[in-house]
N, C-alpha and C. Protein backbone atom coordinates (compact mmCIF):
# COMPACT_ATOMS: atom_id res chain seq x y z
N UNK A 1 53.92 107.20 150.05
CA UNK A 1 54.40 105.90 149.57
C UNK A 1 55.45 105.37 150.54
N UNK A 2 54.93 104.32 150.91
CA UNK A 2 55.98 103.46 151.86
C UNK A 2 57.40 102.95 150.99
N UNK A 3 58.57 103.05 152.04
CA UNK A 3 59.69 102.53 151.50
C UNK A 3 59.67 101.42 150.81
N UNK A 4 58.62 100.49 150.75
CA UNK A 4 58.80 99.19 150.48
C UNK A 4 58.25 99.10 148.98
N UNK A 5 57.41 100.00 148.64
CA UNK A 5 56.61 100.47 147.96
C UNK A 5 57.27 100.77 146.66
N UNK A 6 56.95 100.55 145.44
CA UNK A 6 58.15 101.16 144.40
C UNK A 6 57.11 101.36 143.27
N UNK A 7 57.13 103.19 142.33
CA UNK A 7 56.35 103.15 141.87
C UNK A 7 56.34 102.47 140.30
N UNK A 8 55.10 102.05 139.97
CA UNK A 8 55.27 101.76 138.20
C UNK A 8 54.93 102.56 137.44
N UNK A 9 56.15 102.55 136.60
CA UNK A 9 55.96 103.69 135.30
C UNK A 9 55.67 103.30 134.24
N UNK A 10 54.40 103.67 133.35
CA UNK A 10 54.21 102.94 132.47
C UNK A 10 54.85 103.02 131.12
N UNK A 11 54.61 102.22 130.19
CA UNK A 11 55.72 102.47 129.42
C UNK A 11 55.17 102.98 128.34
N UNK A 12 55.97 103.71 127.71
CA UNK A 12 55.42 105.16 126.65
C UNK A 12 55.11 103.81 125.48
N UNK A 13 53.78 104.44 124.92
CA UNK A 13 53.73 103.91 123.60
C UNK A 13 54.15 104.05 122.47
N UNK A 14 54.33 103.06 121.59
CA UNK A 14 55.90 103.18 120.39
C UNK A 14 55.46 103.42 119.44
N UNK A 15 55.96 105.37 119.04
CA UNK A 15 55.50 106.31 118.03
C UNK A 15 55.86 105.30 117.04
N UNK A 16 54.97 105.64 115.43
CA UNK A 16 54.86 104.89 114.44
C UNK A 16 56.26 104.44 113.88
N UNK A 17 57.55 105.76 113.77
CA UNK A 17 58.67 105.39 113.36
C UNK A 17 59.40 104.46 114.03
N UNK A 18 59.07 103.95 115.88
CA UNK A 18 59.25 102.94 116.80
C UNK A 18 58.93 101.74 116.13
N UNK A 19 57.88 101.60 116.15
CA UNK A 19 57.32 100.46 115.66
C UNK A 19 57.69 99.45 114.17
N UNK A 20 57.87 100.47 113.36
CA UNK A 20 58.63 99.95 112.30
C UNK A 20 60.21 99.71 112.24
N UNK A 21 60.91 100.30 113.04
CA UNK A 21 62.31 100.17 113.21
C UNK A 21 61.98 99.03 113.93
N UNK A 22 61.48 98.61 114.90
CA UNK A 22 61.42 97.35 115.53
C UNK A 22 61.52 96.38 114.88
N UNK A 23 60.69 96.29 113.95
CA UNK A 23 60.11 94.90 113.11
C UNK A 23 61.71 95.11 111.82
N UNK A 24 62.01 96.22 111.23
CA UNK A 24 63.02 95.90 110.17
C UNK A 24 63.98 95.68 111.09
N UNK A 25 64.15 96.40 112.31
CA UNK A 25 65.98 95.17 112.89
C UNK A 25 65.90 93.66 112.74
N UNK A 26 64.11 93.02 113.16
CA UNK A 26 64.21 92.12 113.38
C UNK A 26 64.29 91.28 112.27
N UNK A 27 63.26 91.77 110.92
CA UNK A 27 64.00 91.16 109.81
C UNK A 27 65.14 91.72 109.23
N UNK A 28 65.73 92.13 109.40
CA UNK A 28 67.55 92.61 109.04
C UNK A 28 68.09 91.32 109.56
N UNK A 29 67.73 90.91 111.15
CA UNK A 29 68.72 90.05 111.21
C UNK A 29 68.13 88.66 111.02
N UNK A 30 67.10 88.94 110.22
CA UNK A 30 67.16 87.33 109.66
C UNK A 30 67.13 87.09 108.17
N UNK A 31 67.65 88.51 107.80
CA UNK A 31 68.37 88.04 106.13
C UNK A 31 69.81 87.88 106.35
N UNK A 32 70.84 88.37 107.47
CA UNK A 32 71.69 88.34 108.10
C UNK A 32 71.83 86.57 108.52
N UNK A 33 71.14 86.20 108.93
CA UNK A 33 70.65 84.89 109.36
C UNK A 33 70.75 84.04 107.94
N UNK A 34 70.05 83.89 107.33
CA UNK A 34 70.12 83.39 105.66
C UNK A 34 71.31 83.59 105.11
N UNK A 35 71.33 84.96 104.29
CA UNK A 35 72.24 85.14 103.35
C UNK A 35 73.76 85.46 103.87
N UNK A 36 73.42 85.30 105.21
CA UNK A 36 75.05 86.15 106.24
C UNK A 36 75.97 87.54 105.42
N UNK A 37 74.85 88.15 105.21
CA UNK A 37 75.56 89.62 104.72
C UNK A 37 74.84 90.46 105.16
N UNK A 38 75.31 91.72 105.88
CA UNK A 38 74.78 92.82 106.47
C UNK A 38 74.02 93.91 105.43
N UNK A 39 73.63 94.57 105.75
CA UNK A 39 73.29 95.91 104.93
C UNK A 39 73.98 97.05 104.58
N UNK A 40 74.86 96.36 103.75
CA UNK A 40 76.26 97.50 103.39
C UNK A 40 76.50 97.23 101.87
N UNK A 41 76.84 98.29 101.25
CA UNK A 41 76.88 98.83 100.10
C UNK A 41 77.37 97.25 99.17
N UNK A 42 76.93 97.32 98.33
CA UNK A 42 77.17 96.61 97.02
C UNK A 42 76.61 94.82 97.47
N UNK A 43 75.98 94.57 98.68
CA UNK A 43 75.87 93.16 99.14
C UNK A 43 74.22 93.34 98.76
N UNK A 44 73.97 91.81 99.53
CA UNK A 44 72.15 91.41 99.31
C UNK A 44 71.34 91.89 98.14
N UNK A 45 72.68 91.05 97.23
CA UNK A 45 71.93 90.70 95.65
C UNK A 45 71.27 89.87 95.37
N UNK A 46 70.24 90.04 94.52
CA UNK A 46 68.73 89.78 94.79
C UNK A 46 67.80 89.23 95.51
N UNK A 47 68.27 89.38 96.76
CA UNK A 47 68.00 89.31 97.77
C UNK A 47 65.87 89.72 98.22
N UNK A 48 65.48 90.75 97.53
CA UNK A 48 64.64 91.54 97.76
C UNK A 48 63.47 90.71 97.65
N UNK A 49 63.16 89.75 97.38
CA UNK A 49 61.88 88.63 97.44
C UNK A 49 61.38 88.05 98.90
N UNK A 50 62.93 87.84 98.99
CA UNK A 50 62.91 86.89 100.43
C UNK A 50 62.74 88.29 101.34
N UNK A 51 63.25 89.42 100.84
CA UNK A 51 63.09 90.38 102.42
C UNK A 51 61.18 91.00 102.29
N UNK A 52 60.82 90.93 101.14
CA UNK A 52 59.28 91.36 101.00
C UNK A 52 58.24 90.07 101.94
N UNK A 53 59.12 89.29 101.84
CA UNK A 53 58.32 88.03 102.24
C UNK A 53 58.58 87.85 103.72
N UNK A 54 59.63 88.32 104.51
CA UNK A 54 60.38 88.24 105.83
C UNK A 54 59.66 89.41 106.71
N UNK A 55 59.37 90.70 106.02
CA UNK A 55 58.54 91.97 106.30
C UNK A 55 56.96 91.44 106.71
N UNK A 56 56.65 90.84 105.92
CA UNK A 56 55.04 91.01 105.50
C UNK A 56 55.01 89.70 106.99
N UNK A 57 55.38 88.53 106.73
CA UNK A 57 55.50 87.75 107.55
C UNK A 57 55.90 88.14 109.08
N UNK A 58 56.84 89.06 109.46
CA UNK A 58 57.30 89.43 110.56
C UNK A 58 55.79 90.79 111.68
N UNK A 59 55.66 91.26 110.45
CA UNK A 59 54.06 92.18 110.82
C UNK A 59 53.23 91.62 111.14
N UNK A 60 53.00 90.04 110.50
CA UNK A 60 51.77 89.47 110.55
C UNK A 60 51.90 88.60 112.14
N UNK A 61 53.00 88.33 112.31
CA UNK A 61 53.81 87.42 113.64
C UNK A 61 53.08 88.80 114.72
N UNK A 62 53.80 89.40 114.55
CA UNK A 62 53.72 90.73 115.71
C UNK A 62 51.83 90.93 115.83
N UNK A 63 51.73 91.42 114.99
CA UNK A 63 49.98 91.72 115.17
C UNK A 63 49.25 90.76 115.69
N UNK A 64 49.75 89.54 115.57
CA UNK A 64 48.77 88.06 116.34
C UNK A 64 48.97 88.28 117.83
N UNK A 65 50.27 88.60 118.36
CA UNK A 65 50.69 88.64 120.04
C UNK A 65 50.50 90.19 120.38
N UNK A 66 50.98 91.61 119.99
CA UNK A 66 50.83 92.50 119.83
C UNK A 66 49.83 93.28 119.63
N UNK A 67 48.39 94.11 120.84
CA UNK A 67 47.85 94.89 119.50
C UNK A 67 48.27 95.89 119.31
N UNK A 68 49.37 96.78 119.67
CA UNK A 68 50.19 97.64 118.76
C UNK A 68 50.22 97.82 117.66
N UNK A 69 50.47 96.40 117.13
CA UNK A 69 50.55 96.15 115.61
C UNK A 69 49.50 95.68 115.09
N UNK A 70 48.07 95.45 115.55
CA UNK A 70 46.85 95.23 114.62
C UNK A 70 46.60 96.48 113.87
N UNK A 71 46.07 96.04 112.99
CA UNK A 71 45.40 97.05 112.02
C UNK A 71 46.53 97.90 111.19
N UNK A 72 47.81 97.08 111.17
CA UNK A 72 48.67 97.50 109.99
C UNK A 72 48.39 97.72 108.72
N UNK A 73 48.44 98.71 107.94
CA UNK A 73 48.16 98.05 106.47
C UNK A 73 49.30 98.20 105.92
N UNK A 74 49.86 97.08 104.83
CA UNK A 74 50.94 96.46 104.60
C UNK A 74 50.58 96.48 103.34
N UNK A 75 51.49 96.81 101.87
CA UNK A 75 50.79 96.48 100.46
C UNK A 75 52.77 96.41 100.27
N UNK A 76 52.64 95.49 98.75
CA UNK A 76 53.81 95.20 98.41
C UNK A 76 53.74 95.37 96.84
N UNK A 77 55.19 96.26 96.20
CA UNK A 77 55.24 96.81 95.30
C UNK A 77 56.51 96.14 94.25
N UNK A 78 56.46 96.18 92.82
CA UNK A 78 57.81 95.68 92.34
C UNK A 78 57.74 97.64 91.75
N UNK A 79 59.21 97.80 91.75
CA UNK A 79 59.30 99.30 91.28
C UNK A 79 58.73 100.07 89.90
N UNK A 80 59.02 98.21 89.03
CA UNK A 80 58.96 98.70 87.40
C UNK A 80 57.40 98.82 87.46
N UNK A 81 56.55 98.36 88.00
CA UNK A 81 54.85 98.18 87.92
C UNK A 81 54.80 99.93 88.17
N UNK A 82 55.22 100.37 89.52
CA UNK A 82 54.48 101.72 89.72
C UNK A 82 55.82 102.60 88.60
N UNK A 83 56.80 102.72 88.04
CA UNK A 83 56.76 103.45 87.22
C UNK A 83 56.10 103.31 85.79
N UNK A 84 55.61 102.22 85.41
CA UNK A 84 54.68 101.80 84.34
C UNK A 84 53.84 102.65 84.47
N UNK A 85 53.36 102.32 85.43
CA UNK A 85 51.88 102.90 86.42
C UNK A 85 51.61 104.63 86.21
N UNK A 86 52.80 105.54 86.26
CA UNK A 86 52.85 106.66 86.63
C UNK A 86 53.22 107.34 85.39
N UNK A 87 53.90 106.45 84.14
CA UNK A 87 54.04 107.18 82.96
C UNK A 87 54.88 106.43 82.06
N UNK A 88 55.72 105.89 82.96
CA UNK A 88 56.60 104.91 81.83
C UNK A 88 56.02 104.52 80.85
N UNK A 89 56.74 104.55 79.54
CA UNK A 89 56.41 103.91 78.43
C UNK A 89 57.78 102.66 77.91
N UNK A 90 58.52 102.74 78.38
CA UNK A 90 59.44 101.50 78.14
C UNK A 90 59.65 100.33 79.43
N UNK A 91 59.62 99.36 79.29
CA UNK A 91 59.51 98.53 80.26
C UNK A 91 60.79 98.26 80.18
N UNK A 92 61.79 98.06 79.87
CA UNK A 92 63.14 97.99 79.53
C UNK A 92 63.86 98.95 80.79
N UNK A 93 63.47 100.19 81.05
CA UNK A 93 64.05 100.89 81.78
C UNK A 93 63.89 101.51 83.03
N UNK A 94 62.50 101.34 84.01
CA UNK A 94 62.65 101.04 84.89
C UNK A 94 63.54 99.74 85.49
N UNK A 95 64.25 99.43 86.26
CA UNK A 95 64.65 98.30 87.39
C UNK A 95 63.34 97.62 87.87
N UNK A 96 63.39 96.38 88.03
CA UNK A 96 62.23 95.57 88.76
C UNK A 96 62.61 95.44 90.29
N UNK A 97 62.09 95.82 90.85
CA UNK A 97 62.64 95.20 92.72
C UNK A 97 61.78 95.52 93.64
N UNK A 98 61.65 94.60 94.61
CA UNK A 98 60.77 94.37 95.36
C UNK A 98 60.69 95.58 97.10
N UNK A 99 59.69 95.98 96.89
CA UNK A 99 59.39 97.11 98.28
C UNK A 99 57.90 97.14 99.06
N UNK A 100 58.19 97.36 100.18
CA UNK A 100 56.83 97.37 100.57
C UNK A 100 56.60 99.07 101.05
N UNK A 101 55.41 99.06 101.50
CA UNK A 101 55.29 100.19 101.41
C UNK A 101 54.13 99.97 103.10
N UNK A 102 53.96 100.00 104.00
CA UNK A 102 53.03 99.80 105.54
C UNK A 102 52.80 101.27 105.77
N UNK A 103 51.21 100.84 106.44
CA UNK A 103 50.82 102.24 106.63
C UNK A 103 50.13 102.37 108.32
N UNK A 104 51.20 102.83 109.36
CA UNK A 104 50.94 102.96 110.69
C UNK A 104 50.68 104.05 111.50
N UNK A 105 49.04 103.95 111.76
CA UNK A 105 48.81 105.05 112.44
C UNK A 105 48.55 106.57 111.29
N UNK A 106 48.12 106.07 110.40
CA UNK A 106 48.12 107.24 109.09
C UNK A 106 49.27 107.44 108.73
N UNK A 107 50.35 107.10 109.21
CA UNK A 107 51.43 107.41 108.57
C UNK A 107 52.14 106.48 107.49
N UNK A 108 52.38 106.81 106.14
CA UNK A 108 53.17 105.89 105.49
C UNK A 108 55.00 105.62 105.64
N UNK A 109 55.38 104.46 105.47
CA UNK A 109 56.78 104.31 105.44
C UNK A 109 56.93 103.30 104.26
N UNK A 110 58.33 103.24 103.56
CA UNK A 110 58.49 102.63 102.82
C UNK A 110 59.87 101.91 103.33
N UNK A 111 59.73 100.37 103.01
CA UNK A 111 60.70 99.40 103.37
C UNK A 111 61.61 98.96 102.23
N UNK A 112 62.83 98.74 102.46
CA UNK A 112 63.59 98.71 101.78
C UNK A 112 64.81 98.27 102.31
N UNK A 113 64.60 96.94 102.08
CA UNK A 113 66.17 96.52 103.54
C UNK A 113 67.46 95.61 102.32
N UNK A 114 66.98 95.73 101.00
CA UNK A 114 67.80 95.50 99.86
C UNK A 114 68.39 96.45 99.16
N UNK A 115 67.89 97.70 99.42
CA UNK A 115 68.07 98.84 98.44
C UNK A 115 70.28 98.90 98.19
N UNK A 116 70.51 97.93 99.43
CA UNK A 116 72.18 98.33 99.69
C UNK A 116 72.86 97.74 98.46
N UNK A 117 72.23 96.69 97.47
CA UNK A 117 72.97 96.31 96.70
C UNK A 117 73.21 97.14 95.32
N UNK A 118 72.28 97.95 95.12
CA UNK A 118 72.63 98.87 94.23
C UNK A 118 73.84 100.25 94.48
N UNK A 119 74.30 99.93 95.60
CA UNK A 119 75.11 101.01 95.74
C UNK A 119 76.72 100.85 96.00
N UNK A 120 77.41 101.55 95.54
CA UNK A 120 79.05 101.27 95.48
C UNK A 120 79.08 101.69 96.85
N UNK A 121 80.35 100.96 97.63
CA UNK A 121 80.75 100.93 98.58
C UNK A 121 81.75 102.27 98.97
N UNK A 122 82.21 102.79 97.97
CA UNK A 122 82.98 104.28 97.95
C UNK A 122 82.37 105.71 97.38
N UNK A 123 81.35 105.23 97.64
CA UNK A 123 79.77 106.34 97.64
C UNK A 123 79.76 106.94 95.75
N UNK A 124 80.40 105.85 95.03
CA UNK A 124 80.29 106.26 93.71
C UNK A 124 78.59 106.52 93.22
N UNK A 125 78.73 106.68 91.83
CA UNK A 125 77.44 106.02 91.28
C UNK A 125 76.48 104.98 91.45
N UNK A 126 75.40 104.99 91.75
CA UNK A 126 74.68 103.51 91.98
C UNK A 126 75.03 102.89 90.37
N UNK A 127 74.89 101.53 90.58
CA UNK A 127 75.26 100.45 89.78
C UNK A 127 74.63 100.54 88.42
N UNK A 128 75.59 100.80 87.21
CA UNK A 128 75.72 100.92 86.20
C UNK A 128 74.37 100.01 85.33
N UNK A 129 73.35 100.26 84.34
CA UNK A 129 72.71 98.95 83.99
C UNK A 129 71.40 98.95 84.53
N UNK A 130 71.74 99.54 85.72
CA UNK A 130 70.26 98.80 86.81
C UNK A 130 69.75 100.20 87.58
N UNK A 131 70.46 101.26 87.85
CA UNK A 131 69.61 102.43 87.97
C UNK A 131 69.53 103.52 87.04
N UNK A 132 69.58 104.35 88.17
CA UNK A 132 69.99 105.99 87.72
C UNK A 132 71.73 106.18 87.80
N UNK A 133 72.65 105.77 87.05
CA UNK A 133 73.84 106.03 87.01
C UNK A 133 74.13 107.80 87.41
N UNK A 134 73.79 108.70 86.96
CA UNK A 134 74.10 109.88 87.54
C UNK A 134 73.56 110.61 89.09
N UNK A 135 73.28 109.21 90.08
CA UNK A 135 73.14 109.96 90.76
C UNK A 135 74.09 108.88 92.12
N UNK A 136 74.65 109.30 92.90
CA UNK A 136 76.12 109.18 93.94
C UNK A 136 74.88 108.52 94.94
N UNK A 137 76.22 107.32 95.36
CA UNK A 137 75.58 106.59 96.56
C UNK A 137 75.45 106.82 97.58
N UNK A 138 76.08 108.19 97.34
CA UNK A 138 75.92 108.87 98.61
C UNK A 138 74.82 110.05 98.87
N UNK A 139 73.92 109.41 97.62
CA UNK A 139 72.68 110.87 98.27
C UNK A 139 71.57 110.44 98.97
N UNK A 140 71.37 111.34 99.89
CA UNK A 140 70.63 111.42 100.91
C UNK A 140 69.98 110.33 101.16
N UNK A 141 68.92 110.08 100.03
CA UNK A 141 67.91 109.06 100.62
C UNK A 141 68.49 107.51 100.33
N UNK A 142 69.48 107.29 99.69
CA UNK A 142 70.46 106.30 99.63
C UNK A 142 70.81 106.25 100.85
N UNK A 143 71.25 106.63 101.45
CA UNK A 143 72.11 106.70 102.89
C UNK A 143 71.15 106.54 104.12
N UNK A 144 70.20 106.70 104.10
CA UNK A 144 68.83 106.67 104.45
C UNK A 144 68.47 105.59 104.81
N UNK A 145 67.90 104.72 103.38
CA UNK A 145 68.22 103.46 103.25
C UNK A 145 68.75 102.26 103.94
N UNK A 146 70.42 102.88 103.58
CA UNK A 146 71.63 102.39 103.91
C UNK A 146 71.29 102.32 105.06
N UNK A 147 71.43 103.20 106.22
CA UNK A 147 71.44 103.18 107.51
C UNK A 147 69.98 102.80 108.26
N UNK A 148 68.80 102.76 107.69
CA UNK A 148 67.75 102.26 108.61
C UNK A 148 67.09 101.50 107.90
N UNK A 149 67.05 101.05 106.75
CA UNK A 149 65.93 100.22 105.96
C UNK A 149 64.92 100.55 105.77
N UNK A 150 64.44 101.78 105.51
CA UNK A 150 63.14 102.12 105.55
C UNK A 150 63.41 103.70 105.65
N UNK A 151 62.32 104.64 104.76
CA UNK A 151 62.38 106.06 105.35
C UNK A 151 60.88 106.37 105.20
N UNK A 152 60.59 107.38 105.57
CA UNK A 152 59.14 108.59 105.77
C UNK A 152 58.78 108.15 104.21
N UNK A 153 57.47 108.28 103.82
CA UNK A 153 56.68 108.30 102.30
C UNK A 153 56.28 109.46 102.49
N UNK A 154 56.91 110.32 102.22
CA UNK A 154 56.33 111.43 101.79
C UNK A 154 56.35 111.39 99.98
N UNK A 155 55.49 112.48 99.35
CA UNK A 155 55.50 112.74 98.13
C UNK A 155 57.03 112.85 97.72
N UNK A 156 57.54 113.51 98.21
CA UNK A 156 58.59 114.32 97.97
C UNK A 156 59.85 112.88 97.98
N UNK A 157 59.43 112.11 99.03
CA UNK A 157 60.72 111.03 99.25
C UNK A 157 59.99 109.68 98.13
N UNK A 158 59.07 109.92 97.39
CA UNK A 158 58.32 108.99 96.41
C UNK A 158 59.29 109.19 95.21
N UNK A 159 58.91 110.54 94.92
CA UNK A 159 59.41 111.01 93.64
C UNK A 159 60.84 110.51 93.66
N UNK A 160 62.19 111.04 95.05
CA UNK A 160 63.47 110.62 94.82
C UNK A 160 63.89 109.13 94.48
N UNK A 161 62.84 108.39 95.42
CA UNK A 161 63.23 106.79 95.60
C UNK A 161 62.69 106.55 93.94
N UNK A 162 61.84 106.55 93.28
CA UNK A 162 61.52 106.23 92.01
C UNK A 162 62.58 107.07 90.81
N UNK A 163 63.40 108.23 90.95
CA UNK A 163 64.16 108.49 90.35
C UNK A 163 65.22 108.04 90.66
N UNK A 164 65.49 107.33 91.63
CA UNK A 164 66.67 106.77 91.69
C UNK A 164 66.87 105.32 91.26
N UNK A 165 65.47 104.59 90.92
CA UNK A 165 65.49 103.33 90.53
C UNK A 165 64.78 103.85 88.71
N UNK A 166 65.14 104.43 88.47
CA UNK A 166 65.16 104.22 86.35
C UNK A 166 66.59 104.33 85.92
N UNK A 167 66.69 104.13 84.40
CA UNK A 167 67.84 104.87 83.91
C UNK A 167 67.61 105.92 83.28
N UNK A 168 66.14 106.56 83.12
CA UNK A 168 66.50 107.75 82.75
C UNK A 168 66.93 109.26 84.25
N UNK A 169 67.03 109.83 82.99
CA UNK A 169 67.97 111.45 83.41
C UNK A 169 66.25 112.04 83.91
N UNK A 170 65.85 111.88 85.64
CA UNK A 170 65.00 112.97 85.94
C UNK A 170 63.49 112.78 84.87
N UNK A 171 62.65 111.48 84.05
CA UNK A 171 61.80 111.33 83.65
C UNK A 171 60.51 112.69 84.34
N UNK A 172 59.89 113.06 83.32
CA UNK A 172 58.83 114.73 83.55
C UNK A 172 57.79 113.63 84.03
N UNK A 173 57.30 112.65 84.04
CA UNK A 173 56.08 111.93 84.58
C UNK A 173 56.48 111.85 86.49
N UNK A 174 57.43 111.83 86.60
CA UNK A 174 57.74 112.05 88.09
C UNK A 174 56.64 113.08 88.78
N UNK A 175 57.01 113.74 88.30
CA UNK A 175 56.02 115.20 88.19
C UNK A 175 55.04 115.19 88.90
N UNK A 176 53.74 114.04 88.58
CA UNK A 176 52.75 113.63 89.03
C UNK A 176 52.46 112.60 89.65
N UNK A 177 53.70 112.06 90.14
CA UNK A 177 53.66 111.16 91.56
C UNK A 177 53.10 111.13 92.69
N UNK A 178 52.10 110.59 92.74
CA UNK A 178 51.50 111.30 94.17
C UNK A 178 50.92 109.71 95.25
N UNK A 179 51.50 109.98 96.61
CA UNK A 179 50.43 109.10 97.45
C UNK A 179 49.48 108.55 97.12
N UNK A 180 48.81 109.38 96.56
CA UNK A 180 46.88 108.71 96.30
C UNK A 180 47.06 108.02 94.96
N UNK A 181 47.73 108.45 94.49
CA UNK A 181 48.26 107.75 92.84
C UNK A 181 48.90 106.44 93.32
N UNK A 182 49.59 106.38 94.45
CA UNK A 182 50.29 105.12 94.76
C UNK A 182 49.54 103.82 95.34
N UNK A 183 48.44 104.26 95.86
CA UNK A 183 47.73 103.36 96.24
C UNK A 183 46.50 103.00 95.43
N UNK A 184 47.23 103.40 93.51
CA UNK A 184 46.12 102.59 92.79
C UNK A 184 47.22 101.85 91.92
N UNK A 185 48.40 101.68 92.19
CA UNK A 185 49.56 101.46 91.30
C UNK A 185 49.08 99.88 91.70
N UNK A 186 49.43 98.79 90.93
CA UNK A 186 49.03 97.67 90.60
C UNK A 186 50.26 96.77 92.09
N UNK A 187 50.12 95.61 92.15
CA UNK A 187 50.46 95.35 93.99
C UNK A 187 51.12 93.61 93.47
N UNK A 188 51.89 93.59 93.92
CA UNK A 188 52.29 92.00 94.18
C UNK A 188 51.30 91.33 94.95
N UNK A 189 50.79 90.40 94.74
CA UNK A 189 50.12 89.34 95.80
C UNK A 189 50.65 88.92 95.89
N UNK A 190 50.53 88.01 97.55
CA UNK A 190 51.01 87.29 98.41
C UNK A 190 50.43 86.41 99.11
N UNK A 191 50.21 85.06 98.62
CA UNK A 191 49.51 84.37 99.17
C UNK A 191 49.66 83.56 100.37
N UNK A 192 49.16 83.83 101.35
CA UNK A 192 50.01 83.16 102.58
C UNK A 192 48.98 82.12 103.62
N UNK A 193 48.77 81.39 102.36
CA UNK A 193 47.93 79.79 102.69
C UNK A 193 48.74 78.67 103.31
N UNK A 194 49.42 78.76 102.22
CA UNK A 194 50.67 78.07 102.99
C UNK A 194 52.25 78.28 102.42
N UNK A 195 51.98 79.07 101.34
CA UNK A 195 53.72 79.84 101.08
C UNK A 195 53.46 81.55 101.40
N UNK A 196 54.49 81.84 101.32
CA UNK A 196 54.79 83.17 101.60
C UNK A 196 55.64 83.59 99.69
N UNK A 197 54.89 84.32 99.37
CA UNK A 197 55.92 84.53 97.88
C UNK A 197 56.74 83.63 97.83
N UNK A 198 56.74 82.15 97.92
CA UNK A 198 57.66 81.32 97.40
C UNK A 198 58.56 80.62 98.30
N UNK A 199 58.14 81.17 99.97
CA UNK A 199 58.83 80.85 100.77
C UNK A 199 57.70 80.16 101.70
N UNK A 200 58.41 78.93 102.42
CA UNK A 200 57.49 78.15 103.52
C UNK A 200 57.55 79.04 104.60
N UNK A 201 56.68 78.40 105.44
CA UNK A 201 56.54 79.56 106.54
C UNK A 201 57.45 79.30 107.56
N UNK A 202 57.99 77.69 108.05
CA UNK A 202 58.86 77.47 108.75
C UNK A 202 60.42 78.39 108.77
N UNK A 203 60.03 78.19 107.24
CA UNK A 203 61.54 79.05 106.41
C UNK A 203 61.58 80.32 107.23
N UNK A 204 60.83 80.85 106.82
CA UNK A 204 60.74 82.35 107.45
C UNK A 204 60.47 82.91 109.30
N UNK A 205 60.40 81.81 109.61
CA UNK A 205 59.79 82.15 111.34
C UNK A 205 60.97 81.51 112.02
N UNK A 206 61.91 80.72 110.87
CA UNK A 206 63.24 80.30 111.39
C UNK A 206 64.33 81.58 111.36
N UNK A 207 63.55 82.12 110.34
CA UNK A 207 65.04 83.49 109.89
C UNK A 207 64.44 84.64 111.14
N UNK A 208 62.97 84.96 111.39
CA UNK A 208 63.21 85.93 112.41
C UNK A 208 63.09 85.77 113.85
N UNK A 209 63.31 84.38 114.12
CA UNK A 209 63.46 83.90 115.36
C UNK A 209 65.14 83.51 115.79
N UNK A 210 65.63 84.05 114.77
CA UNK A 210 67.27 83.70 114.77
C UNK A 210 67.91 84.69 115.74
């Protein structure tokens, strides 16, 4: 190779957990953009419509220019439906809130770039009323959350994130939570003819172009 010569290195392709951290910075900072509050404990109250709608929209942006991102599959969940779904018998006591759940490369992740308002800012109890009061804002998959908007779907991280959004103490239907069970749990539609869940599309291509 001649001095003049310089070689090209190509650039590594962006493992599945890449790819999704990409797209939630970019809608992070366009609920940041909107509501001008970060993702920190006790803020981006009820917030979670507009970020289901900022997600789904921001995937769909990327996959048109991107094929990295073709062939995403993307489904969107309210919490109280899949604990209905899985055993609940009181509708009263699951929490309702909005999550998606994308599936890249076989791998599942679950999104969650609102989850911060249920949580005290001095790692108390999550918020009295609306979750699981006995369990600290400071556990694990809270913090999780907190810090990336999104974690791994495993079984195991199904079961915590759904016990952490009831008010009961550890419900025994948890039990039988499973992946394949999740993808018959009943789904928000989203019609995106010309709104996005309630949002124009300008609205939204303004917040992640911010």
């Amino acid at each position: 190779m001649s001095a003049k010569e310089t070689a090209v290195i190509p650039e590594s392709p962006l493992t599945p957990e890449q790819k999704v951290s990409r797209l939630v910075n970019m809608v992070d900072k366009g609920l940041i953009f909107d509501f001008g509050e970060k993702r920190e404990p006790n803020l981006r109250q009820q917030a979670c419509d507009f970020s289901i709608a900022l997600v789904k929209r921001a995937f769909e942006r990327e996959a048109e220019s991107d094929d990295a991102y073709k062939g995403i599959a993307l489904t969107t969940y309210q919490t109280s439906d899949v604990h209905l779904f899985f055993g609940e018998t009181d509708e009263e006591v699951p929490f309702s809130h909005g999550i998606t759940v994308v599936d890249v490369e076989g791998k599942p992740f679950l999104i969650d770039l609102t989850f911060c308002q249920f949580m005290n800012p001095d790692g108390g109890p999550l918020h009295e009323g609306r979750l699981n009061t006995s369990v600290s804002s400071a556990t694990p998959l809270a913090q999780e959350l907190l810090a990336n908007g999104f974690i791994a779907l495993t079984e195991e991280n199904l079961r915590e994130y759904l016990r952490l959004t009831t008010k009961r103490e550890n419900p025994s239907y948890l039990q039988k939570v499973t992946l394949a069970g999740l993808q018959q749990a009943p789904t928000v539609p989203l019609d995106f003819s010309d709104y996005y869940h309630g949002y124009e599309l300008w609205e939204l291509d303004e917040c992640l172009d911010a």
